[in-house]
Protein backbone atom coordinates (compact mmCIF):
# COMPACT_ATOMS: atom_id res chain seq x y z
CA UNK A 1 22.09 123.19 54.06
CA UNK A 2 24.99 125.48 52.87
CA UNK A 3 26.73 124.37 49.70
CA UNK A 4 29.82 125.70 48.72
CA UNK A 5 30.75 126.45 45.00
CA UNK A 6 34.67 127.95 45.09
CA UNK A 7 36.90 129.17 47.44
CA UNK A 8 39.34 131.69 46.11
CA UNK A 9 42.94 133.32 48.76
CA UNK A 10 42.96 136.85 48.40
CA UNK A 11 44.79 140.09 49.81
CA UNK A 12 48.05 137.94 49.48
CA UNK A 13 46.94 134.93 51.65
CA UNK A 14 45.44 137.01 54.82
CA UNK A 15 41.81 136.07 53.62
CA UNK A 16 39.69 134.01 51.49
CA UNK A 17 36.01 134.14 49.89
CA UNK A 18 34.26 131.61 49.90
CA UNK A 19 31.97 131.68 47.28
CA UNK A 20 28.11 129.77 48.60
CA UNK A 21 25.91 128.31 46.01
CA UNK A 22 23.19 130.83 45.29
CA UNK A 23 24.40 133.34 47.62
CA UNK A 24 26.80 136.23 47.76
CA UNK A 25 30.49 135.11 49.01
CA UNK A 26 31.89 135.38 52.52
CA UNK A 27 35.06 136.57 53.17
CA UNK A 28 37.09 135.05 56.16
CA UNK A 29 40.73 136.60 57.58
CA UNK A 30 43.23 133.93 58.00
CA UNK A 31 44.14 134.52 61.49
CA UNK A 32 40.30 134.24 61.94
CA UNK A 33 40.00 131.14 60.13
CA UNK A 34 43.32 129.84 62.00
CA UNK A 35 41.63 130.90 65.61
CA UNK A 36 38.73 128.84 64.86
CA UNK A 37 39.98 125.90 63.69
CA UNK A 38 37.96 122.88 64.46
CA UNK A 39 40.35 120.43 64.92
CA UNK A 40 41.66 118.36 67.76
CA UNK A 41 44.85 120.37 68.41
CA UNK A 42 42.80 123.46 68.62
CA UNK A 43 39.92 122.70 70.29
CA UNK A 44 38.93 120.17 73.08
CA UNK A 45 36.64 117.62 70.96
CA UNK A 46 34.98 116.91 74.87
CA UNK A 47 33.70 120.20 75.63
CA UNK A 48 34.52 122.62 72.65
CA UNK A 49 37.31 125.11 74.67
CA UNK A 50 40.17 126.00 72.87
CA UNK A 51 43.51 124.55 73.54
CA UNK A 52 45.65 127.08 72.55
CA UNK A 53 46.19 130.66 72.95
CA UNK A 54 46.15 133.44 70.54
CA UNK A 55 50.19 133.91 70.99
CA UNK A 56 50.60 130.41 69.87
CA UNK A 57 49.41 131.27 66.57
CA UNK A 58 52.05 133.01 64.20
CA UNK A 59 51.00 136.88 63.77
CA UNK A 60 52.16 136.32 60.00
CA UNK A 61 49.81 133.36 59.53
CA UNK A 62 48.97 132.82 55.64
CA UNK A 63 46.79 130.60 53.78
CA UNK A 64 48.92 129.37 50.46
CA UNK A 65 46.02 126.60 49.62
CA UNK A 66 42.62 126.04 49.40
CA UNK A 67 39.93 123.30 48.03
CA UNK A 68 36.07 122.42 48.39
CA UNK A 69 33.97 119.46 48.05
CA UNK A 70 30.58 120.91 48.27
CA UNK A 71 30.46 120.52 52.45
CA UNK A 72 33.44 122.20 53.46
CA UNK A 73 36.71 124.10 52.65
CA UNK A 74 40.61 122.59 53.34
CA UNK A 75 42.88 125.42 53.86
CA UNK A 76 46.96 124.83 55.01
CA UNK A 77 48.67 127.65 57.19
CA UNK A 78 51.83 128.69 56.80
CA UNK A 79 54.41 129.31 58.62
CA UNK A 80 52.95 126.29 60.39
CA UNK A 81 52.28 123.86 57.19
CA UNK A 82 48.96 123.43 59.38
CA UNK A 83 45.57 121.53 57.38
CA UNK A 84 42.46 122.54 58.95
CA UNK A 85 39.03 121.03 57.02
CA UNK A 86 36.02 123.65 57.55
CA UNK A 87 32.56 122.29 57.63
CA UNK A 88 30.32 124.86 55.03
CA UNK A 89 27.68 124.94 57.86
CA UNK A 90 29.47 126.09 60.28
CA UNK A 91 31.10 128.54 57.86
CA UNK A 92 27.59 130.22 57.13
CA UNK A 93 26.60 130.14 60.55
CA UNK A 94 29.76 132.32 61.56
CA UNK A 95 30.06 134.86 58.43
CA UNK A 96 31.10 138.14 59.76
CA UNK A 97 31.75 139.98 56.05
CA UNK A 98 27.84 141.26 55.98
CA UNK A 99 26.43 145.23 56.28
CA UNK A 100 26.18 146.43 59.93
CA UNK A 101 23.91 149.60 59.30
CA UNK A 102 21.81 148.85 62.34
CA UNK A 103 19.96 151.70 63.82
CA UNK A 104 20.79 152.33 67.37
CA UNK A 105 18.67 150.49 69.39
CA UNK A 106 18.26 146.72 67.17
CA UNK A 107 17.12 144.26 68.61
CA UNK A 108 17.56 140.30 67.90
CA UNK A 109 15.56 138.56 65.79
CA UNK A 110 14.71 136.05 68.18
CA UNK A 111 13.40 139.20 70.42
CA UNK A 112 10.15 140.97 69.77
CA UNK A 113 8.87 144.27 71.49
CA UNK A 114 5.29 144.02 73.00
CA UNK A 115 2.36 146.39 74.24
CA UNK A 116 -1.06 145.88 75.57
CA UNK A 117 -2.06 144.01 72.82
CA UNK A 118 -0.09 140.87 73.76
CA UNK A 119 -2.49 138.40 75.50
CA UNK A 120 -0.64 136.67 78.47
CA UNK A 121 -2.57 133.74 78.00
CA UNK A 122 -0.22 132.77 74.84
CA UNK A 123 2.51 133.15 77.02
CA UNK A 124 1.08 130.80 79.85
CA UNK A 125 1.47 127.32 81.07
CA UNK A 126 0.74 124.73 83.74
CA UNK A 127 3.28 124.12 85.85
CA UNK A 128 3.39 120.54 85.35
CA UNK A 129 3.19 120.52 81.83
CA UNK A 130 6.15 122.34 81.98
CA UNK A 131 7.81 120.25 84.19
CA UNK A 132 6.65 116.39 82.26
CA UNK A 133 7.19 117.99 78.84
CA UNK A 134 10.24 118.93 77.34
CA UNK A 135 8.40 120.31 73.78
CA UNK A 136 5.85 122.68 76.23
CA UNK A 137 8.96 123.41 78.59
CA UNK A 138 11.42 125.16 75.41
CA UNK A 139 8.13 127.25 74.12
CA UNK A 140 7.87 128.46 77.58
CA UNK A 141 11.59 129.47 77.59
CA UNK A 142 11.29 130.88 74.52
CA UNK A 143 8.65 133.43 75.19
CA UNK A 144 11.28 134.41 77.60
CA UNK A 145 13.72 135.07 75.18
CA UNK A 146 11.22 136.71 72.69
CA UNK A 147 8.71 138.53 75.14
CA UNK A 148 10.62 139.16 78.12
CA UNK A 149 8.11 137.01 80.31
CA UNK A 150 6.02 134.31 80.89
CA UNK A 151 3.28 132.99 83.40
CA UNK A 152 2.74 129.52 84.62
CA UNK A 153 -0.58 127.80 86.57
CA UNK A 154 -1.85 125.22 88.62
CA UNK A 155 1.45 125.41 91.04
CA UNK A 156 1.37 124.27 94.50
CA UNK A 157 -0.04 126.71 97.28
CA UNK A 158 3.34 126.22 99.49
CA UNK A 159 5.86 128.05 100.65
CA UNK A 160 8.57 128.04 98.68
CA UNK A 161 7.43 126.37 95.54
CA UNK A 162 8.57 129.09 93.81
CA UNK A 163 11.95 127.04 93.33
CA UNK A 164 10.19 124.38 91.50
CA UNK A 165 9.75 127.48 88.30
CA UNK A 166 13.84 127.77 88.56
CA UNK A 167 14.31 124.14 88.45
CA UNK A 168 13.24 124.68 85.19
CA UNK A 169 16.02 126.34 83.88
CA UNK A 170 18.64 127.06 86.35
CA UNK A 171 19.49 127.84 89.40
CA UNK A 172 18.74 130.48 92.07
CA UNK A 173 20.36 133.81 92.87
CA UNK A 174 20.35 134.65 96.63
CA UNK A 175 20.85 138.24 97.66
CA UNK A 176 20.75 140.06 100.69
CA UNK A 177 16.81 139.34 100.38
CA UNK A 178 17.62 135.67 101.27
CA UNK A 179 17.20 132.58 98.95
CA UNK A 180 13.21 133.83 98.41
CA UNK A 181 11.67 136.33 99.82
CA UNK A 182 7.80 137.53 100.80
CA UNK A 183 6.20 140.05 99.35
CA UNK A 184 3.55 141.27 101.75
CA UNK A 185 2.47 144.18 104.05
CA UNK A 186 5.02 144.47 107.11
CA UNK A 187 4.90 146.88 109.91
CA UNK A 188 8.36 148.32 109.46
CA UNK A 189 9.07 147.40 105.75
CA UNK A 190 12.78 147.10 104.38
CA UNK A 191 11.53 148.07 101.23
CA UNK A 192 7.81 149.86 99.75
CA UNK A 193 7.40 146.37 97.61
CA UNK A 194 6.42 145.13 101.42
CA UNK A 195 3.60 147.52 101.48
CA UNK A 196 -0.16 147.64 100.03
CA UNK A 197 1.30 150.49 97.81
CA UNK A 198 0.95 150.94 93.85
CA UNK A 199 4.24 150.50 92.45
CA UNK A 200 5.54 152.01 89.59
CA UNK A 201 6.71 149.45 86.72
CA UNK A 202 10.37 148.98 87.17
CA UNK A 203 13.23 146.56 86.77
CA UNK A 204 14.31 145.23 90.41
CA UNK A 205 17.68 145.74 92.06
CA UNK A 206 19.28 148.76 89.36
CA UNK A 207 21.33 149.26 92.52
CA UNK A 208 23.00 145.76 92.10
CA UNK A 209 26.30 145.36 89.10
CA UNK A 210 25.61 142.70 88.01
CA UNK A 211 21.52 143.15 88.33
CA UNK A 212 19.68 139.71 88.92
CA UNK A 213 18.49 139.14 85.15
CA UNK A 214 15.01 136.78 85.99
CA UNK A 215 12.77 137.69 88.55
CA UNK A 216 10.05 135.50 89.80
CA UNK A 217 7.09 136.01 91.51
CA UNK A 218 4.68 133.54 93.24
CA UNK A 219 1.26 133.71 94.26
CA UNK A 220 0.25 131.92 97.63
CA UNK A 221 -2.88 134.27 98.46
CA UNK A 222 -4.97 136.59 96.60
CA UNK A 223 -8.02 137.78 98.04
CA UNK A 224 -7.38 141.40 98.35
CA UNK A 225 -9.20 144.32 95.86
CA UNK A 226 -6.73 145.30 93.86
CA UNK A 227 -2.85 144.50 93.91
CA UNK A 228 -3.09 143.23 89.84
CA UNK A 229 0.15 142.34 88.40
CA UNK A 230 1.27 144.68 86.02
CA UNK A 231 3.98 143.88 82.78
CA UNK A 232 5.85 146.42 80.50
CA UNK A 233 8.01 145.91 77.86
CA UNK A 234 11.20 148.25 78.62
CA UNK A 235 12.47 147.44 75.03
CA UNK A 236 9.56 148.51 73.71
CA UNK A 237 9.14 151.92 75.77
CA UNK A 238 13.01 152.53 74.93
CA UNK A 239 12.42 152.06 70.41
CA UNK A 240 8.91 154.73 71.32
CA UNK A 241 11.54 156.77 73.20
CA UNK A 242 13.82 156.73 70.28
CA UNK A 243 11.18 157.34 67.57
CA UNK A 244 9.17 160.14 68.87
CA UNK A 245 12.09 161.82 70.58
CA UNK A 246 15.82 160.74 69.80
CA UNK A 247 17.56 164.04 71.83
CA UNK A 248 16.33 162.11 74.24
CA UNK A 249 16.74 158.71 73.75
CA UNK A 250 20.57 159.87 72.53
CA UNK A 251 20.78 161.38 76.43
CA UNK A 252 19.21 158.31 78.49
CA UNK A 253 21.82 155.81 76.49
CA UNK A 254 24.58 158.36 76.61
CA UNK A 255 24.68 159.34 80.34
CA UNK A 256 24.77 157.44 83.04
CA UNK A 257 22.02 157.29 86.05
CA UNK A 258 23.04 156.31 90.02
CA UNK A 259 21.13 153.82 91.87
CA UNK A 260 21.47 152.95 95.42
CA UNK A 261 20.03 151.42 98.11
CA UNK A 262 20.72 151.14 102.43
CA UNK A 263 17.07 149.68 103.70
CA UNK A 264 18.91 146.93 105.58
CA UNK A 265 21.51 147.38 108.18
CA UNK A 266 24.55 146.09 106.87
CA UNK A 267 23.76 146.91 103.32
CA UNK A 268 24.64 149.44 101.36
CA UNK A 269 24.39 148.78 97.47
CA UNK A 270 25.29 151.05 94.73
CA UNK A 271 25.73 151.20 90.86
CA UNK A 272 26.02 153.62 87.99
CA UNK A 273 25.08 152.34 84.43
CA UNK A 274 22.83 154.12 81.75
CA UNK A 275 18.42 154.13 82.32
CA UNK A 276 18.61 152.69 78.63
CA UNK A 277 22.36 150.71 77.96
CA UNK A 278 23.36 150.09 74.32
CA UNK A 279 26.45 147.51 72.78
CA UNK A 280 29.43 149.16 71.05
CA UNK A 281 27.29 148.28 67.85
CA UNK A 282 23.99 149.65 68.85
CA UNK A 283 22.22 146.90 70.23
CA UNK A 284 19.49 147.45 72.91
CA UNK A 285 21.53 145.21 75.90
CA UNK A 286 19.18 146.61 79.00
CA UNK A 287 16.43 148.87 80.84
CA UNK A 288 17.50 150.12 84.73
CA UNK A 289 14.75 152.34 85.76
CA UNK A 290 13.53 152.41 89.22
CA UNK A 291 11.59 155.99 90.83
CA UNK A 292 12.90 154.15 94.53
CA UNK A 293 15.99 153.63 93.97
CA UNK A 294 17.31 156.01 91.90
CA UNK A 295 20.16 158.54 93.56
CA UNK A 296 20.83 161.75 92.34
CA UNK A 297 22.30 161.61 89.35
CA UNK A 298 25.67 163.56 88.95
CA UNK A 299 27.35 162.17 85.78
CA UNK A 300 25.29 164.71 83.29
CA UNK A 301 27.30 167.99 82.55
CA UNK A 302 25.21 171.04 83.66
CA UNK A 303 24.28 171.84 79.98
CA UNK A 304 22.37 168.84 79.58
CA UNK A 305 21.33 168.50 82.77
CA UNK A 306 17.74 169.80 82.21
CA UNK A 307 17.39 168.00 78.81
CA UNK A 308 18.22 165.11 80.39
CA UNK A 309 15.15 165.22 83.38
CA UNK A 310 12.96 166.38 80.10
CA UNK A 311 13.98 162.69 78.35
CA UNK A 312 13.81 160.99 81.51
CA UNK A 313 10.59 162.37 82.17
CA UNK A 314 9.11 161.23 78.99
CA UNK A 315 10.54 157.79 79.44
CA UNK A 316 8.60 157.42 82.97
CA UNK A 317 5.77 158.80 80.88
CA UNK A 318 5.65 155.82 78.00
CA UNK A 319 6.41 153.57 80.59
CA UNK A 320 3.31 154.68 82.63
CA UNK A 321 1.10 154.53 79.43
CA UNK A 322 -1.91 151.75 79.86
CA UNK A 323 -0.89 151.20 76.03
CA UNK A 324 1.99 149.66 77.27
CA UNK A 325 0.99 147.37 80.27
CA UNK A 326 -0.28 143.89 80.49
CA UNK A 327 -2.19 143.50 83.21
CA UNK A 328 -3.32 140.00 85.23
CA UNK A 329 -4.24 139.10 88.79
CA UNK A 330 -2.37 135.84 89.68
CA UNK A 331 -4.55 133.25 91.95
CA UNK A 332 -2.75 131.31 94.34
CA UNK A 333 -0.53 128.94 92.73
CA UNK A 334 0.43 131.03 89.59
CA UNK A 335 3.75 132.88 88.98
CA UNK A 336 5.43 135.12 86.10
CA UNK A 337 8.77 135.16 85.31
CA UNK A 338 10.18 138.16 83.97
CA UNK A 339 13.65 138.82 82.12
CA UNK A 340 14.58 141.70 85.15
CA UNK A 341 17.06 143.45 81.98
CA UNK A 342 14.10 144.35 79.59
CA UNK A 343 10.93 143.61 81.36
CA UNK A 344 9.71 146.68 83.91
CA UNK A 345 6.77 145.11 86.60
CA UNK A 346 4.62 147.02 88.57
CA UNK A 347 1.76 146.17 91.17
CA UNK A 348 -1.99 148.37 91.75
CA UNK A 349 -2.13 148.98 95.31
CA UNK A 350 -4.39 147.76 97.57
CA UNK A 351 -6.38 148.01 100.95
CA UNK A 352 -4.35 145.94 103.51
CA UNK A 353 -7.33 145.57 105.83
CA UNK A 354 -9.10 144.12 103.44
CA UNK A 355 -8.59 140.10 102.76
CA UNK A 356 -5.15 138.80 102.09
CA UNK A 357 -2.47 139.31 99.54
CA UNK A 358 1.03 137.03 100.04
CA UNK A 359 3.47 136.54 97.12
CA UNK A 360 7.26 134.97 97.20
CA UNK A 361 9.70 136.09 95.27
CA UNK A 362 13.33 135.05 94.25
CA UNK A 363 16.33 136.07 91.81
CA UNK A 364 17.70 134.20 89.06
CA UNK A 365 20.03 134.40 86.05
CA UNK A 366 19.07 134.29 82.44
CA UNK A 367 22.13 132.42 81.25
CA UNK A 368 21.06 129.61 82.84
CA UNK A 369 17.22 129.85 80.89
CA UNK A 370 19.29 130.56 77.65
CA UNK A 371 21.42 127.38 77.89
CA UNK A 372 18.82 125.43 79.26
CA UNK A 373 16.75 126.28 75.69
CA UNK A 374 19.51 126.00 73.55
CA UNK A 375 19.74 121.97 75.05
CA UNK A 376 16.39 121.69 74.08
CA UNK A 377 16.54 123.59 70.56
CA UNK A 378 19.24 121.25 69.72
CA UNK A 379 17.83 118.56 70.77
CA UNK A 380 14.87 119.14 68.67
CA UNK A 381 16.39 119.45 65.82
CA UNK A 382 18.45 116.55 66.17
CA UNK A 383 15.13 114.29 66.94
């Protein structure tokens, strides 16, 4: 728990530090302070929105006092004579006054890059278990949020089960693909992931803005040679990338690539957003890289045109590196869920003629994992 030793104004009222017990002090801006005020008038005490706007706070607001117990800080604005108390948790939770030299490309520390070595197993649960138990159910989420995927067993062999893995979380998102979709050899296929093809590991739909974040897939038969699930980490590929060569990782996060796609009549979808897509501040945000869909690219000046084939090359080329892949054949009634912004997938072809192989497939959206584990984190640290 944060304790809080002093609280001094400075910079003529516009800020404060807040000095922490056994830690370095936090400065806070007034109008900051003022925008986040806790209290009733400010914010809804049902759902936590804020009442007011920032016009309705004076642009010359000042803090002219401040005092502590050890669990929070009382601070009165003027011009508005208002009191606000300050919870020292909440304080600490929210400090902004703290180094930013971040190399491009950080990641969270709730997210952690991964390469063959990462057994799927630890990332794997039944079904059921996930559905009866809400302790088994948040790890599961979690190695979302950290890996970028996880696997779950003993599902039903039905059509459309598939839903019961979203009605985990959230909710699905239904494209022009329909609610779910099959993924199996067709005659006249709308797209090559309806063939016995090898597929490349890629993110699905780069051509959509916004791209379906989750993507799950759904074994219902499995009897083919070949046609092993394939997982890479596109975080992961992207921080190699940046090491080895950062010309090139500079030119892939700088520039943006087209995507596009017209198999359906009726349909034409397009979008143009960077193969590797940073924050303002450096953060790694997103992967879009997809050998099908990509258009030709015509956002790179000629004089880095070349150089930027050469880096996009060598991205394909640490994505296609069995260093980087988790493999696994899924049996009927198993799925994977992967985060469709990080996680690149990819498929071994296989011999059509030869026995069976019929998955389903369907969209979803990661906000509704994340807020579905932050419930449950809360929840377990309130029990």
């Amino acid at each position: 728990m944060s304790l809080i030793r002093n609280v001094r104004i400075i910079e003529g009222g516009t800020a404060v530090a807040v000095e922490w017990d056994g830690q370095a002090p936090s400065r806070f801006h007034a109008i900051w302070l003022r925008d986040n005020a806790p209290d009733a008038e400010t914010r809804s005490a049902a759902n936590g929105q804020r009442l007011i706007t920032l016009s309705d706070i004076p642009a010359m607001t000042r803090i002219v006092e401040a005092s502590i117990d050890p669990h929070s800080v009382t601070l009165r604005f003027e011009p508005e004579g208002k009191v606000v108390e300050f919870a020292a948790e909440s304080l600490k939770q929210h400090v902004y006054d703290a180094p930013r030299n971040r190399a491009s490309g950080w990641l969270p520390d709730a997210v952690t890059p991964f390469d063959r070595t990462l057994d799927s197993q630890t990332v794997t649960a039944p079904l059921t278990t996930l559905e009866s138990n809400a302790k088994e159910c948040k790890a599961w989420l979690a190695a979302v949020r950290r890996y970028g995927f996880s696997c779950a067993t003993g599902g039903p062999v039905d059509s459309g089960a598939l839903l019961r893995v979203v009605d985990l979380f959230g909710y699905v998102r239904e494209t022009n693909y329909g609610k779910w979709f099959e993924v199996r050899t067709e005659v006249n296929p709308t797209n090559l992931a309806f063939t016995g093809l090898g597929l490349q590991a890629h993110t699905d739909n780069p051509y959509r803005d916004p791209v379906p974040t989750l993507q799950i897939l759904y074994c219902l038969e499995n009897s083919v040679v070949g046609g092993d699930s394939i997982v890479v980490d596109g975080f992961a590929c992207a921080l190699r990338l940046r090491d080895e060569a950062p010309r090139a990782f500079e030119l892939l996060t700088n520039y943006c690539a087209r995507f596009e796609y017209q198999g359906q009549d009726g349909v034409h979808l397009s979008a143009r957003r960077p193969m590797i897509e940073l924050a303002p501040d450096g953060e790694l945000l997103g992967i879009r890289f997809n050998n099908r869909s990509t258009a030709a690219i015509t956002d790179v000046p000629y004089e880095d045109m070349a150089d930027f084939y050469a880096a996009y090359r060598r991205f394909g080329e640490i994505i296609d590196d069995p260093a980087m892949a988790v493999g696994f054949k899924l049996e009927p009634g198993e799925s994977f869920i992967v985060d469709n912004t990080r996680v690149l997938h990819a498929r071994k072809g296989y011999a059509a003629t030869t026995g069976s192989r019929r998955l389903q497939g369907c969209y979803a959206d990661k906000d509704g994992l994340l807020s579905t584990l932050a419930v449950l984190e809360a929840q377990g640290a309130a029990a």
